[in-house]
C-alpha atoms as a PDB file:
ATOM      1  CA  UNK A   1      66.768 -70.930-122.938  1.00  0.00           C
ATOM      2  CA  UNK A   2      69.654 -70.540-125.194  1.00  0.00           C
ATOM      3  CA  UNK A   3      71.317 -73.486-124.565  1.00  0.00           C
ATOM      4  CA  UNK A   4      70.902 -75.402-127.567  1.00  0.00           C
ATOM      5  CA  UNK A   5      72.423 -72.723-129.634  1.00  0.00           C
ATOM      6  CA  UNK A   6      75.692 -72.847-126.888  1.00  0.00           C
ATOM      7  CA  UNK A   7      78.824 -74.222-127.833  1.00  0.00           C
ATOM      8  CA  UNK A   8      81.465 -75.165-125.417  1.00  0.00           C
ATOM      9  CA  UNK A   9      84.604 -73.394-125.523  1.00  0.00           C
ATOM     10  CA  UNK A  10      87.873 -73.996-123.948  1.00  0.00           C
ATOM     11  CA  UNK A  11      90.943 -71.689-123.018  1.00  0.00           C
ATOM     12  CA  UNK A  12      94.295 -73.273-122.499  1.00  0.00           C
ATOM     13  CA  UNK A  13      96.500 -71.076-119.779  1.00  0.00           C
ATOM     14  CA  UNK A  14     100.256 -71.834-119.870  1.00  0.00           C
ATOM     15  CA  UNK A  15     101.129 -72.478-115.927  1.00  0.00           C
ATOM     16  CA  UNK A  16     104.303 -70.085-115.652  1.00  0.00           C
ATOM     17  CA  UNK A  17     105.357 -71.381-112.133  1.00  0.00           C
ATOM     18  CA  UNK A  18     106.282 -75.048-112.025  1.00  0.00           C
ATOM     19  CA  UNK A  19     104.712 -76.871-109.322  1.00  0.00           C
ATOM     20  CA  UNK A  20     106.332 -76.202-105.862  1.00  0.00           C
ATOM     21  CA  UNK A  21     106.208 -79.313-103.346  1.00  0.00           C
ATOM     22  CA  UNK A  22     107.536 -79.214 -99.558  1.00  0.00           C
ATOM     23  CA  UNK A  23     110.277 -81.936 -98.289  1.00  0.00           C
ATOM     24  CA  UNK A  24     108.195 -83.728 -96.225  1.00  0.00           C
ATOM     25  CA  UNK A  25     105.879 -84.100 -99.566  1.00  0.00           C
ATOM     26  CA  UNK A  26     108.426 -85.664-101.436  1.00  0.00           C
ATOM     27  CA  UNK A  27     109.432 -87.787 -98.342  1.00  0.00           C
ATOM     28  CA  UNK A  28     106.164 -89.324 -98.183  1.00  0.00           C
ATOM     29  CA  UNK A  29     106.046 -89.817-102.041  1.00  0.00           C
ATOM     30  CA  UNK A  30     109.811 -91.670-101.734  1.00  0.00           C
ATOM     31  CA  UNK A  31     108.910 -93.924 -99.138  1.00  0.00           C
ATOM     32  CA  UNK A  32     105.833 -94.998-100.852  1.00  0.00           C
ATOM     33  CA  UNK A  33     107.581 -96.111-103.636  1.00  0.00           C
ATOM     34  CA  UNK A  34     110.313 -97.730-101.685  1.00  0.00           C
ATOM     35  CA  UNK A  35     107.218 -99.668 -99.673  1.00  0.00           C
ATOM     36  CA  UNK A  36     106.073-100.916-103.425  1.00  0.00           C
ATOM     37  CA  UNK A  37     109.318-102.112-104.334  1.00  0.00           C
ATOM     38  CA  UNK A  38     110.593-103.603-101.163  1.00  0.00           C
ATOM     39  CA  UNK A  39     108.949-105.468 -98.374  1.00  0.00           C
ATOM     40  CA  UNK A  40     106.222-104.098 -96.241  1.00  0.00           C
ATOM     41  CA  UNK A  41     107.384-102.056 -93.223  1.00  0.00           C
ATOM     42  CA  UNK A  42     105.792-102.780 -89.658  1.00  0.00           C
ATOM     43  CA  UNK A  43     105.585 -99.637 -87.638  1.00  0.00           C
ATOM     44  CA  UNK A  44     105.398 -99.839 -83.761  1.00  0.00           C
ATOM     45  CA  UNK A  45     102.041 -98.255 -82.349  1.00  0.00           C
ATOM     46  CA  UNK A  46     103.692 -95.112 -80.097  1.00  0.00           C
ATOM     47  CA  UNK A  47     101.786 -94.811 -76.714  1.00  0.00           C
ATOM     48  CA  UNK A  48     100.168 -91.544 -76.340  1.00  0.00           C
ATOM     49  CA  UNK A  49      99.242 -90.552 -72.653  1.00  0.00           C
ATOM     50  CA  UNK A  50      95.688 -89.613 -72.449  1.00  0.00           C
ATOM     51  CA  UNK A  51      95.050 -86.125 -70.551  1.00  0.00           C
ATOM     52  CA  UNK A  52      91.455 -85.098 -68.485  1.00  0.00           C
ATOM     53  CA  UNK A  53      89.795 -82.606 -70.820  1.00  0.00           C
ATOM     54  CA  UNK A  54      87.037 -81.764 -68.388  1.00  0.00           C
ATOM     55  CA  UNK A  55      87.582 -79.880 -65.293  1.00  0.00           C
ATOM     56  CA  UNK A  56      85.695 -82.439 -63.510  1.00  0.00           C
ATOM     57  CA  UNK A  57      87.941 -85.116 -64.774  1.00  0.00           C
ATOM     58  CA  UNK A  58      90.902 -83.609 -63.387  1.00  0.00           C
ATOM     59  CA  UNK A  59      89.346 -83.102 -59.689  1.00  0.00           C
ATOM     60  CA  UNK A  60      88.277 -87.152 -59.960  1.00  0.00           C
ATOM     61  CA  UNK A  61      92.103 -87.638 -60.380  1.00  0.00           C
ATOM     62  CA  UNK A  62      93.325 -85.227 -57.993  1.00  0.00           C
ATOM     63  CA  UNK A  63      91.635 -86.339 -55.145  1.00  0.00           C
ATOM     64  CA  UNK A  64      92.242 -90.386 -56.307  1.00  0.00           C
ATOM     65  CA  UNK A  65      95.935 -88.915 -55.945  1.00  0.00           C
ATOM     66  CA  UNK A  66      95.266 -87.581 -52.779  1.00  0.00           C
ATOM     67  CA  UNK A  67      93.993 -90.315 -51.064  1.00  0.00           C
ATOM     68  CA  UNK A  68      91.307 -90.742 -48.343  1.00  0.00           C
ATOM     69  CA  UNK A  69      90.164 -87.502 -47.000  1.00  0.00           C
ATOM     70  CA  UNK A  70      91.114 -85.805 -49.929  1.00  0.00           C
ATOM     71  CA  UNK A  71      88.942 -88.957 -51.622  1.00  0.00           C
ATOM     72  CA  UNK A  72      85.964 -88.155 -49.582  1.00  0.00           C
ATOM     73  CA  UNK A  73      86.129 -84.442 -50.075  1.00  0.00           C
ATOM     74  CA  UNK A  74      85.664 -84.956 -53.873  1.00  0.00           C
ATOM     75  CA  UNK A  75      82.578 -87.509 -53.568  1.00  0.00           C
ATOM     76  CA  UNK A  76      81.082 -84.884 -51.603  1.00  0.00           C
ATOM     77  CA  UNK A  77      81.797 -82.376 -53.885  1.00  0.00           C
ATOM     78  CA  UNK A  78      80.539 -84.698 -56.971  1.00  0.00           C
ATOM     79  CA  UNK A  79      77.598 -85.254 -54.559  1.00  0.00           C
ATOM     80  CA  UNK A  80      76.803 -81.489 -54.849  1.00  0.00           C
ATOM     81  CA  UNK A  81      77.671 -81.454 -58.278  1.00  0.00           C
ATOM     82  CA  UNK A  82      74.651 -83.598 -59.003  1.00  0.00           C
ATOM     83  CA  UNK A  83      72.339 -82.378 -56.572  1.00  0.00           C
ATOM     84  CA  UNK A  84      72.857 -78.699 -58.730  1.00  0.00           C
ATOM     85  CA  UNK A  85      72.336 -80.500 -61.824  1.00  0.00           C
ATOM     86  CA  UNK A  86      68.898 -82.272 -60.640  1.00  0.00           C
ATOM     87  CA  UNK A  87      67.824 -78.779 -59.340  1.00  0.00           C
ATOM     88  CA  UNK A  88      68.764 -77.287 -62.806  1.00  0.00           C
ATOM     89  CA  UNK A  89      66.966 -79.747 -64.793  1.00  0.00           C
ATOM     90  CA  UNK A  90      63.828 -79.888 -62.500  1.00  0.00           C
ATOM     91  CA  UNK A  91      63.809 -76.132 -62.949  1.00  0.00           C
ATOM     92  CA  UNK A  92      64.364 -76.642 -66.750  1.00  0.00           C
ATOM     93  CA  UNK A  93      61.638 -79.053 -66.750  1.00  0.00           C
ATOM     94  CA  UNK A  94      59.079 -76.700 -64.756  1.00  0.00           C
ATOM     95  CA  UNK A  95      59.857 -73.881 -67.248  1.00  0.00           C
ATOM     96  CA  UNK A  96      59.630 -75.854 -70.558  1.00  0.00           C
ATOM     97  CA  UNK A  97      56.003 -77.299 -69.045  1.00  0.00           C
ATOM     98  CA  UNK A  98      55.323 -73.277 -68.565  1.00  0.00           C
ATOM     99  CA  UNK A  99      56.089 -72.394 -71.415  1.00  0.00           C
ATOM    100  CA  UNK A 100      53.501 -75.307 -73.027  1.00  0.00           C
ATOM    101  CA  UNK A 101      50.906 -74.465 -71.288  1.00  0.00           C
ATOM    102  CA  UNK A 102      50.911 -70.775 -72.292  1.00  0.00           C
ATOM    103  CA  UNK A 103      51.546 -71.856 -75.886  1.00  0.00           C
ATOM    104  CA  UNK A 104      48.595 -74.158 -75.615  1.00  0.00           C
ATOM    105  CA  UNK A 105      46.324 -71.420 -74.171  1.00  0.00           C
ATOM    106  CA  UNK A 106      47.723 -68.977 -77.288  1.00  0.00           C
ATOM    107  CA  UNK A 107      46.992 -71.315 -79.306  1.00  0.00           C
ATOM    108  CA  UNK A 108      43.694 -72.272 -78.439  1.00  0.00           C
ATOM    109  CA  UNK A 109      43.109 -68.343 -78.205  1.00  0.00           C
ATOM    110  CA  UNK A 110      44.184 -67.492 -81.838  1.00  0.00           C
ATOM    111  CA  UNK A 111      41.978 -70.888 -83.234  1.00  0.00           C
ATOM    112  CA  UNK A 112      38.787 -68.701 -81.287  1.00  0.00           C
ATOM    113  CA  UNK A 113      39.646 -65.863 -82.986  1.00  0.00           C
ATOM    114  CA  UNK A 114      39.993 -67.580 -86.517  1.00  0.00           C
ATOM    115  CA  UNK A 115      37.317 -69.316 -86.038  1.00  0.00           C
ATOM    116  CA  UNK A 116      34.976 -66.553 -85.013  1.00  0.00           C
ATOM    117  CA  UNK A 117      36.330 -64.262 -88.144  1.00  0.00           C
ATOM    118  CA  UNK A 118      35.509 -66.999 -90.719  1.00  0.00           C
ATOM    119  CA  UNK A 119      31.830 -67.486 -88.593  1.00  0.00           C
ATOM    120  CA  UNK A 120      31.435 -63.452 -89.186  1.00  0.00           C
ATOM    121  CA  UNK A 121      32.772 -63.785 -92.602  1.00  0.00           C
ATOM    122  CA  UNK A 122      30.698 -66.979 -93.973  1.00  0.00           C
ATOM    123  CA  UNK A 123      27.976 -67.085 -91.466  1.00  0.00           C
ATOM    124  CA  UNK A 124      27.226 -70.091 -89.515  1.00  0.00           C
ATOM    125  CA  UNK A 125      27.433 -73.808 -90.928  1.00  0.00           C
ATOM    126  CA  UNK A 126      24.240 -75.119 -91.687  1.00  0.00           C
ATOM    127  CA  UNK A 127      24.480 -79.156 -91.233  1.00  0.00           C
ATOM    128  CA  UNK A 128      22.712 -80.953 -94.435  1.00  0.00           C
ATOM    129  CA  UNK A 129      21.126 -83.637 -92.070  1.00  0.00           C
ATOM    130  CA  UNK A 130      19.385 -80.997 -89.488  1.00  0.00           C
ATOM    131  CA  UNK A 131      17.935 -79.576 -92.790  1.00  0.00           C
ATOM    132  CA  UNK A 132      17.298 -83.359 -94.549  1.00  0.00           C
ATOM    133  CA  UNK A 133      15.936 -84.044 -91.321  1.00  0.00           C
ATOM    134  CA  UNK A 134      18.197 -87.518 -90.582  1.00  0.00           C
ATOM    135  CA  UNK A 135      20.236 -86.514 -87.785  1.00  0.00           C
ATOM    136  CA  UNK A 136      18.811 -88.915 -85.765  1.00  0.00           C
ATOM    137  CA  UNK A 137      19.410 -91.756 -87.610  1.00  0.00           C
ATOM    138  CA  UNK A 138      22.921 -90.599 -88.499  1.00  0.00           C
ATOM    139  CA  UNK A 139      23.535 -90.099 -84.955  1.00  0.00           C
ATOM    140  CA  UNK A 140      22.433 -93.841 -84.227  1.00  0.00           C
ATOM    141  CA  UNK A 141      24.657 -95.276 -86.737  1.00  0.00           C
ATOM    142  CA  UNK A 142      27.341 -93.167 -85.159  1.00  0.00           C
ATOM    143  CA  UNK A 143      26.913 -94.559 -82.089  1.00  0.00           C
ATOM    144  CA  UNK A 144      26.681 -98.164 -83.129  1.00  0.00           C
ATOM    145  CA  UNK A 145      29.815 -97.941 -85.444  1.00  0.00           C
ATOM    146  CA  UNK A 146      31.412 -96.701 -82.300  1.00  0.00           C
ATOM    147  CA  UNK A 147      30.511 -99.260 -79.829  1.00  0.00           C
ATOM    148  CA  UNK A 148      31.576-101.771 -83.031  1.00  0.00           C
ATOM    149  CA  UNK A 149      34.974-100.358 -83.038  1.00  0.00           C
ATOM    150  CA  UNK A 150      35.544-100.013 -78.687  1.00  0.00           C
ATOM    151  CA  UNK A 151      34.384-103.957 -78.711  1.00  0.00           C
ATOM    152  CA  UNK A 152      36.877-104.915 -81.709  1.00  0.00           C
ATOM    153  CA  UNK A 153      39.543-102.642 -80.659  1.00  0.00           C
ATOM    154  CA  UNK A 154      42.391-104.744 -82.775  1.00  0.00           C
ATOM    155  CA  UNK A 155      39.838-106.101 -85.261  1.00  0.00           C
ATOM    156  CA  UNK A 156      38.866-103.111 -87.085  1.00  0.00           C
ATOM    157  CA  UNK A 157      37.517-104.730 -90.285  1.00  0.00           C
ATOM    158  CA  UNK A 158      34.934-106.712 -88.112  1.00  0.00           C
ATOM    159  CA  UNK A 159      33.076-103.275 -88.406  1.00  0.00           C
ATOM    160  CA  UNK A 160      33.486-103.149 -91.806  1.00  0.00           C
ATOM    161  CA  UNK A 161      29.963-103.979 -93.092  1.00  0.00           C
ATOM    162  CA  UNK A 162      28.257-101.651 -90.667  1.00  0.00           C
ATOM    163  CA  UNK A 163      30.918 -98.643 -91.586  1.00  0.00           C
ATOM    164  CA  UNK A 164      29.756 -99.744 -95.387  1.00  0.00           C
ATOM    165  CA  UNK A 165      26.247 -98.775 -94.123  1.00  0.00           C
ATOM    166  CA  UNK A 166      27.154 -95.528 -92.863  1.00  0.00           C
ATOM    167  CA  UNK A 167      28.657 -94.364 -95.258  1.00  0.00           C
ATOM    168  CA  UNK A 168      26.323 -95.342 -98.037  1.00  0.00           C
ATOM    169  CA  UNK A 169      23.246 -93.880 -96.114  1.00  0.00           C
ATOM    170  CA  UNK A 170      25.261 -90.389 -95.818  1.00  0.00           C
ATOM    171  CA  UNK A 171      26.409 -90.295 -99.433  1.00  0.00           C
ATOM    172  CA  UNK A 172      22.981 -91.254-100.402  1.00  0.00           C
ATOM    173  CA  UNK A 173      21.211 -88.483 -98.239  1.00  0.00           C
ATOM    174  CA  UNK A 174      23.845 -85.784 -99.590  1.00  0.00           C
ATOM    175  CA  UNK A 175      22.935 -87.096-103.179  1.00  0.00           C
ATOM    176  CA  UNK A 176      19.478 -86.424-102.347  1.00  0.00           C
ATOM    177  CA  UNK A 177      20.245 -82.819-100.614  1.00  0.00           C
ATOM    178  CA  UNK A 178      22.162 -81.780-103.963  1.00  0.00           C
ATOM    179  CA  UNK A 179      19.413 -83.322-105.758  1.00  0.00           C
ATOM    180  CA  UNK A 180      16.734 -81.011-104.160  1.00  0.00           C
ATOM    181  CA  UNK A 181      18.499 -78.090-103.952  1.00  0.00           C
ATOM    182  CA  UNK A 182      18.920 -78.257-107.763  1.00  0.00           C
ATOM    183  CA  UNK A 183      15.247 -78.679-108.480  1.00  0.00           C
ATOM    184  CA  UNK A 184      14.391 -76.134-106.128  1.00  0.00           C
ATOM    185  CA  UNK A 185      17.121 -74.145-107.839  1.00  0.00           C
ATOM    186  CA  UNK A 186      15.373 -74.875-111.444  1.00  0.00           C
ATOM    187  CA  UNK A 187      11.654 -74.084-109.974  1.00  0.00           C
ATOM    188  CA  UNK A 188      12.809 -71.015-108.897  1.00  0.00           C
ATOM    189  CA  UNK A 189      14.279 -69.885-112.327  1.00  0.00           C
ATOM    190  CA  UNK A 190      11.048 -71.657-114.280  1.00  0.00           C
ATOM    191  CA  UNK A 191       9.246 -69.402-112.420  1.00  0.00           C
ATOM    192  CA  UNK A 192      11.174 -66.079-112.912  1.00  0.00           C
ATOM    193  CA  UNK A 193      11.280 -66.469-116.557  1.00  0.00           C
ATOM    194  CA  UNK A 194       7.565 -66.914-116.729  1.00  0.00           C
END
């Protein structure tokens, strides 16, 4: 908006305090620039022990430690462990298909509803070929461009001359329902301004 009128302006702001680095900063900076000048330095990898985080981990190695009825104790316990966890997730799974099924019915509820307040609003669709009088051979070539498609399953385009057909017989009967709705359209006003 104003932006090609704008011109950029810049403040300088003297830094009063100098900057303030730690030792171990300065360290780390020294010892880089020794590593540049002289020859590379090799560190030794430094073992770190690795600790059980979980609080099944540390039963595991609590009964390994102590030994075999203490070892036989814990597999029973683990096997209790997991037969907890299958009943959770069976009851997880039981819920969540619940849950589904009443959002499927909700939905299928509030698509009635819609569809009924549009019906009230708009009034009923009329279908072109009921009133063209075609519906039977629409319905045909339905039928036939569906058995075309169930026998060539992979080989869609197979159907593709008889789908041309279809097609072209629709478009041309809609053509001719425009058509005659517009003429009937005109004789009606020819014959109000007369």
């Amino acid at each position: 908006m104003g932006a090609n009128n704008s011109k950029p302006q810049t403040v300088q702001i003297p830094n009063t305090s100098p900057f303030q680095i730690s030792r171990e900063v300065l360290e780390r900076v020294e010892k880089a620039t020794k590593a540049e000048k002289g020859p590379i330095a090799t560190t030794v990898p430094v073992p770190v022990p690795v600790t059980a985080a979980c609080e099944h981990c540390n039963r595991k190695t609590t009964a390994a430690a102590a030994g075999g009825d203490a070892a036989a104790a814990g597999t029973s316990g683990s096997n209790e462990k997991q037969a907890q966890v299958q009943t959770y997730q069976q009851q997880q799974v039981a819920l969540s298909s619940s849950w589904a099924r009443r959002s499927t019915e909700i939905e299928e509820t509030q698509f009635t509803k819609t569809l009924d307040r549009v019906h009230n609003l708009f009034g009923q669709p009329v279908k072109w070929a009921k009133a063209n009088e075609c519906t039977a051979d629409i319905d045909k070539m339905e039928k036939q461009l569906i058995n075309c498609y169930h026998q060539y399953g992979k080989e869609p385009l197979k159907c593709a001359a008889l789908a041309k057909i279809y097609h072209t017989f629709v478009f041309n009967k809609q053509v001719d329902a425009v058509q005659s709705t517009k003429h009937d359209d005109q004789d009606v006003k020819g014959a109000d301004n007369n």
